[in-house]
N, C-alpha and C. Protein backbone atom coordinates (compact mmCIF):
# COMPACT_ATOMS: atom_id res chain seq x y z
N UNK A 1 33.26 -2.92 4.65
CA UNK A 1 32.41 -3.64 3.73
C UNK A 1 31.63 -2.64 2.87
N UNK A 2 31.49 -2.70 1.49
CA UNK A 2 30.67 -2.31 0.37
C UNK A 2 29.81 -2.23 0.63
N UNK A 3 28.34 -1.58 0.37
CA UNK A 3 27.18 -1.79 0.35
C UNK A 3 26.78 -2.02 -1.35
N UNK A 4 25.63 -2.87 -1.57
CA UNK A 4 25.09 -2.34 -2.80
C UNK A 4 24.40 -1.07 -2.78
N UNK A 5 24.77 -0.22 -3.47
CA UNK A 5 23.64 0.99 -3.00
C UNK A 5 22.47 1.13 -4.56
N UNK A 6 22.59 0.65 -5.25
CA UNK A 6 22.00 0.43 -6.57
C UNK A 6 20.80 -0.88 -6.07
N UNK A 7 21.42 -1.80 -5.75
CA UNK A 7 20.36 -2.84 -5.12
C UNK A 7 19.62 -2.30 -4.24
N UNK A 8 20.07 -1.12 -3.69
CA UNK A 8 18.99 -1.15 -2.19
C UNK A 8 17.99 -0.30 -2.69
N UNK A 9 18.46 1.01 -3.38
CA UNK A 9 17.48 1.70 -4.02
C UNK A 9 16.63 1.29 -5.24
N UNK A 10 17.05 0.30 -5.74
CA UNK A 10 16.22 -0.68 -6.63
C UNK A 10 15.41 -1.05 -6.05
N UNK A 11 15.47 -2.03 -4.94
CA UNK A 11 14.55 -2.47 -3.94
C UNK A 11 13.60 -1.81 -3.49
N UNK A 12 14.32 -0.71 -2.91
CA UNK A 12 13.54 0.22 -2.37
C UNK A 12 12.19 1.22 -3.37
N UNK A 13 12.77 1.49 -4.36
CA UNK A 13 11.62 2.23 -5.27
C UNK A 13 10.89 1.16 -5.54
N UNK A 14 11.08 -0.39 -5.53
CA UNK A 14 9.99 -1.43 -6.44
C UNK A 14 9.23 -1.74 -5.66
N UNK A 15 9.08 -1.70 -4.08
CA UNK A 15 8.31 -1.14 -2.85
C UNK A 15 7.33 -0.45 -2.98
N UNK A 16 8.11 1.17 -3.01
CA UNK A 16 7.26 2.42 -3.12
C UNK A 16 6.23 2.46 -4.15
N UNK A 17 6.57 1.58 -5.38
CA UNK A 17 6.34 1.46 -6.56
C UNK A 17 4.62 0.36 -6.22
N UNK A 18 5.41 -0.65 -5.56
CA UNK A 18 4.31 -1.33 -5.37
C UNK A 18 2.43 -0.56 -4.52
N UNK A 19 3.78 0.10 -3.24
CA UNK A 19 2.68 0.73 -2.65
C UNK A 19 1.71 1.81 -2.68
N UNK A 20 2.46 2.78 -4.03
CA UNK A 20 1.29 3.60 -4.65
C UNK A 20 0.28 3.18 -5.54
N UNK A 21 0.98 2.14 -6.47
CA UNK A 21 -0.07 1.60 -7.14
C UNK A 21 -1.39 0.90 -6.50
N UNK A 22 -0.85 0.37 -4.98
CA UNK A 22 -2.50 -0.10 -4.75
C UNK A 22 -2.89 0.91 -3.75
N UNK A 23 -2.03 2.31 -3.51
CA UNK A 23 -2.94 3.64 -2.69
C UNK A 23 -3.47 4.10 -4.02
N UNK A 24 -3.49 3.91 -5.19
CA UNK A 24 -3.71 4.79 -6.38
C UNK A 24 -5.24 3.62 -6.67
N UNK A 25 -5.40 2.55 -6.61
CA UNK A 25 -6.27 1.66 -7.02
C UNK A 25 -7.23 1.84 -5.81
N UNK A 26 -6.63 1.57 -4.61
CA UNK A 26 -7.87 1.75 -3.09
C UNK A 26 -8.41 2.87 -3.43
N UNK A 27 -7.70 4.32 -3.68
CA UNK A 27 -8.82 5.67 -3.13
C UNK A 27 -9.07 6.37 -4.65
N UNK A 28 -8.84 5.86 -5.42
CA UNK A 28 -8.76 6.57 -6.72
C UNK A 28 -9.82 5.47 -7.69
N UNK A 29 -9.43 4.80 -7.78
CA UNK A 29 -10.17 3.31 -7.95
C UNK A 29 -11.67 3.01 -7.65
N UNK A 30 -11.07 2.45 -6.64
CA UNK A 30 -12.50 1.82 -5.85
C UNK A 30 -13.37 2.76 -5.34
N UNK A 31 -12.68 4.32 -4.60
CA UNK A 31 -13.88 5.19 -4.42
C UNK A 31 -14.53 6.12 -5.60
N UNK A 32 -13.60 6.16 -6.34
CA UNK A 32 -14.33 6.97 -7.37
C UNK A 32 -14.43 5.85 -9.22
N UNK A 33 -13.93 5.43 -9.81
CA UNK A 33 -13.78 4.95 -11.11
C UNK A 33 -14.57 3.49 -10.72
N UNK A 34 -14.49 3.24 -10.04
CA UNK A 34 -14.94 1.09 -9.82
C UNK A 34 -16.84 1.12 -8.72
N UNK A 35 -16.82 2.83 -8.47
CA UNK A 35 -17.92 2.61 -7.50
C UNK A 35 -18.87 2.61 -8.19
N UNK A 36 -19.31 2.76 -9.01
CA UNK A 36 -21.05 2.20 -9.34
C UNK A 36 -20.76 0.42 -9.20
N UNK A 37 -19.77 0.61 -9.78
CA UNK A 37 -19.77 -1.29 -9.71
C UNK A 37 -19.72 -2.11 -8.53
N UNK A 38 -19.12 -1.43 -7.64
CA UNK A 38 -18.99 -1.94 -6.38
C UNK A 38 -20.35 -1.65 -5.47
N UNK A 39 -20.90 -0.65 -5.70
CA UNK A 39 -22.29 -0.27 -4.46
C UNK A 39 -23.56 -1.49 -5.50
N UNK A 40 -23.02 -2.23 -6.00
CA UNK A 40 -23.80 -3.48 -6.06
C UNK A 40 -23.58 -4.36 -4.78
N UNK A 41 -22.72 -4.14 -3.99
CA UNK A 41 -22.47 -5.14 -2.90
C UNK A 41 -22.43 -4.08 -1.66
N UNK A 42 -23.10 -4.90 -0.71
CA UNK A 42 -23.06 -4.02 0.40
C UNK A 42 -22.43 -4.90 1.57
N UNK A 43 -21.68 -3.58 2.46
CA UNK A 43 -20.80 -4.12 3.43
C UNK A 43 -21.34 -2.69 4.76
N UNK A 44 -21.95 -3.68 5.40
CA UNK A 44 -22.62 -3.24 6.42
C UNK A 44 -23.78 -2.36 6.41
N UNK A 45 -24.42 -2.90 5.24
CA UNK A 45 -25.27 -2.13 5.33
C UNK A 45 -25.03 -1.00 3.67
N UNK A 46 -23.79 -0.57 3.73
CA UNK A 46 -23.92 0.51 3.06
C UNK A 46 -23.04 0.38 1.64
N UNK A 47 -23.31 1.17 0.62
CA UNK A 47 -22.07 0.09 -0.59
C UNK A 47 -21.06 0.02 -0.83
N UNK A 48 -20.75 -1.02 -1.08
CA UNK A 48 -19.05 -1.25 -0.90
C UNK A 48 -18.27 0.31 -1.86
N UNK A 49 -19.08 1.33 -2.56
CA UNK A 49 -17.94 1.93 -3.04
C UNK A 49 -18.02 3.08 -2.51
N UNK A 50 -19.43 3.46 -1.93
CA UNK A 50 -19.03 3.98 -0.56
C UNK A 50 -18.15 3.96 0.38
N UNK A 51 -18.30 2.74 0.71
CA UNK A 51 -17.41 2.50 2.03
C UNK A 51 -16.35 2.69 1.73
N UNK A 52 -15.41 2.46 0.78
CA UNK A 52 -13.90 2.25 0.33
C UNK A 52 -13.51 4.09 0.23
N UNK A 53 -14.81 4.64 -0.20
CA UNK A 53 -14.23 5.91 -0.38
C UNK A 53 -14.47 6.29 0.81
N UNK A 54 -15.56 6.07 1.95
CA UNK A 54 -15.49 6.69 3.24
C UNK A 54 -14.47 6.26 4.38
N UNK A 55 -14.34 4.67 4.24
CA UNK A 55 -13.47 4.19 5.51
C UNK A 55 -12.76 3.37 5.03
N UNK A 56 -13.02 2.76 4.02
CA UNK A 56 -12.26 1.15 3.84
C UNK A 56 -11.25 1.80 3.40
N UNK A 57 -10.76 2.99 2.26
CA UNK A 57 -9.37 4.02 1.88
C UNK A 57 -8.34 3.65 3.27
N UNK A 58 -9.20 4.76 4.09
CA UNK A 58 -8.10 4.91 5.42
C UNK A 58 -7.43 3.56 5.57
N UNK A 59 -8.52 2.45 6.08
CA UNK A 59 -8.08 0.89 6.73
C UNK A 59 -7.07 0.16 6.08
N UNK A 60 -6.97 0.70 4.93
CA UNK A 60 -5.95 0.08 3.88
C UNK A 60 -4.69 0.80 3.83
N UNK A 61 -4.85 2.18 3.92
CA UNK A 61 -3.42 2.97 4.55
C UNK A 61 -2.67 2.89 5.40
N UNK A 62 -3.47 2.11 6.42
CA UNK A 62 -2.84 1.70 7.73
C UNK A 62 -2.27 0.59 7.31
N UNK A 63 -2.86 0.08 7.05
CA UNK A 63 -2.44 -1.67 6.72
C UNK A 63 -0.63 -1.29 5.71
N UNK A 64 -0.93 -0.05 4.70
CA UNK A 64 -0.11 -0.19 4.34
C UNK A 64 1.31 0.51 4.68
N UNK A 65 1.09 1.18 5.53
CA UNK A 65 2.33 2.16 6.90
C UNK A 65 2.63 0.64 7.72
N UNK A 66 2.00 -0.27 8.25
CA UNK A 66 2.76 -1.22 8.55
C UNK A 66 3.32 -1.86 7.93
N UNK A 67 2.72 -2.71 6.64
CA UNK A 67 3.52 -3.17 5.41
C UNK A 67 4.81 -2.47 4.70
N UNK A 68 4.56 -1.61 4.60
CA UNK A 68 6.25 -0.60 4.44
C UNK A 68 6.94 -0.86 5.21
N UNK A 69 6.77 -1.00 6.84
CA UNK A 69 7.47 -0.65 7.43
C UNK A 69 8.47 -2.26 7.79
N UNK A 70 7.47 -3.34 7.56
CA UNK A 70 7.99 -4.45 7.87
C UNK A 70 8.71 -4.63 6.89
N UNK A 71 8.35 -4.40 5.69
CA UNK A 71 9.23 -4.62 4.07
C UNK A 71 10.53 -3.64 3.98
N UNK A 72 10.64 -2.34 4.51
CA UNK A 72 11.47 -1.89 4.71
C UNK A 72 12.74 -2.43 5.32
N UNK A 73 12.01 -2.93 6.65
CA UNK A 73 13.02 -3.47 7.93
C UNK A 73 13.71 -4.99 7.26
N UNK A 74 12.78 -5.34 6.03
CA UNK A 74 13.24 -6.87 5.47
C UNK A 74 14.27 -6.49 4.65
N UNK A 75 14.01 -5.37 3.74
CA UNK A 75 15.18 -4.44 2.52
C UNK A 75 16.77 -4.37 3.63
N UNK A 76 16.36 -3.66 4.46
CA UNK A 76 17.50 -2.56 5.20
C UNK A 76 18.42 -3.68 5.79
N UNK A 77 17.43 -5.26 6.15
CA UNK A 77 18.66 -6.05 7.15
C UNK A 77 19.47 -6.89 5.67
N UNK A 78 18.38 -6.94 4.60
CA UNK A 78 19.20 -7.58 3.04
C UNK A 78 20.60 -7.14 2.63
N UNK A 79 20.26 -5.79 2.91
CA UNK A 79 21.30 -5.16 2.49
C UNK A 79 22.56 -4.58 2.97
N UNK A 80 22.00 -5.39 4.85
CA UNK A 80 23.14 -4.62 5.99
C UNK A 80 23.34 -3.64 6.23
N UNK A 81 22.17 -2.74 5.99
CA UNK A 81 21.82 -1.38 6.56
C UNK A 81 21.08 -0.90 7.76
N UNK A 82 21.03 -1.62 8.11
CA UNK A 82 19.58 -2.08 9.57
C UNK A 82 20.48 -1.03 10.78
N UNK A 83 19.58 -0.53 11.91
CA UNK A 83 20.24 -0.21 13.05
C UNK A 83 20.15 -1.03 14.24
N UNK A 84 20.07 -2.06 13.71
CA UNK A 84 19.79 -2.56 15.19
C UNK A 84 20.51 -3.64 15.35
C-alpha cells in the first residue's frame, strides 16, 4: 500500500505551524508585548502578565507536548503510519 507522503507532511507542518504560533503568542506575547495590558488583571494575587511570563508560559508548554502528541498519534493512524 501507498502512503500519501505529501498529505502527511502537509498535515504535519499545519500542526507545527499551529503550535508555534500560540508558543510564539503565550511567551512572546503575553509575557512581554500584551503585559502592561494584562497586569490589569490579577491571578493570584499577582498580574496576569507576570504570571504568563513567570509560570502560566511553562503550563501552556505542557499542555502543548501533550496536544502534539495526541494530534500527532490522530495524523500518523490518518495516514496508516501508526506503530501500534
Amino acid at each position: 500500500m501507498q502512503h500519501d507522503s505529501s498529505g502527511y507532511w502537509k498535515a504535519t507542518l499545519g500542526l507545527l505551524t499551529k503550535i508555534l504560533v500560540i508558543w510564539f503568542v503565550v511567551s512572546f506575547g503575553a509575557g512581554i508585548l500584551f503585559a502592561e495590558a494584562l497586569n490589569g488583571i490579577k491571578l493570584g494575587g499577582y498580574p496576569l502578565g507576570f504570571w504568563f511570563a513567570q509560570q502560566g508560559s511553562i503550563y501552556i508548554f505542557i499542555a502543548l507536548i501533550f496536544w502534539y502528541a495526541k494530534k500527532m498519534g490522530d495524523i500518523d493512524r490518518q495516514f496508516d503510519v501508526h506503530e501500534d
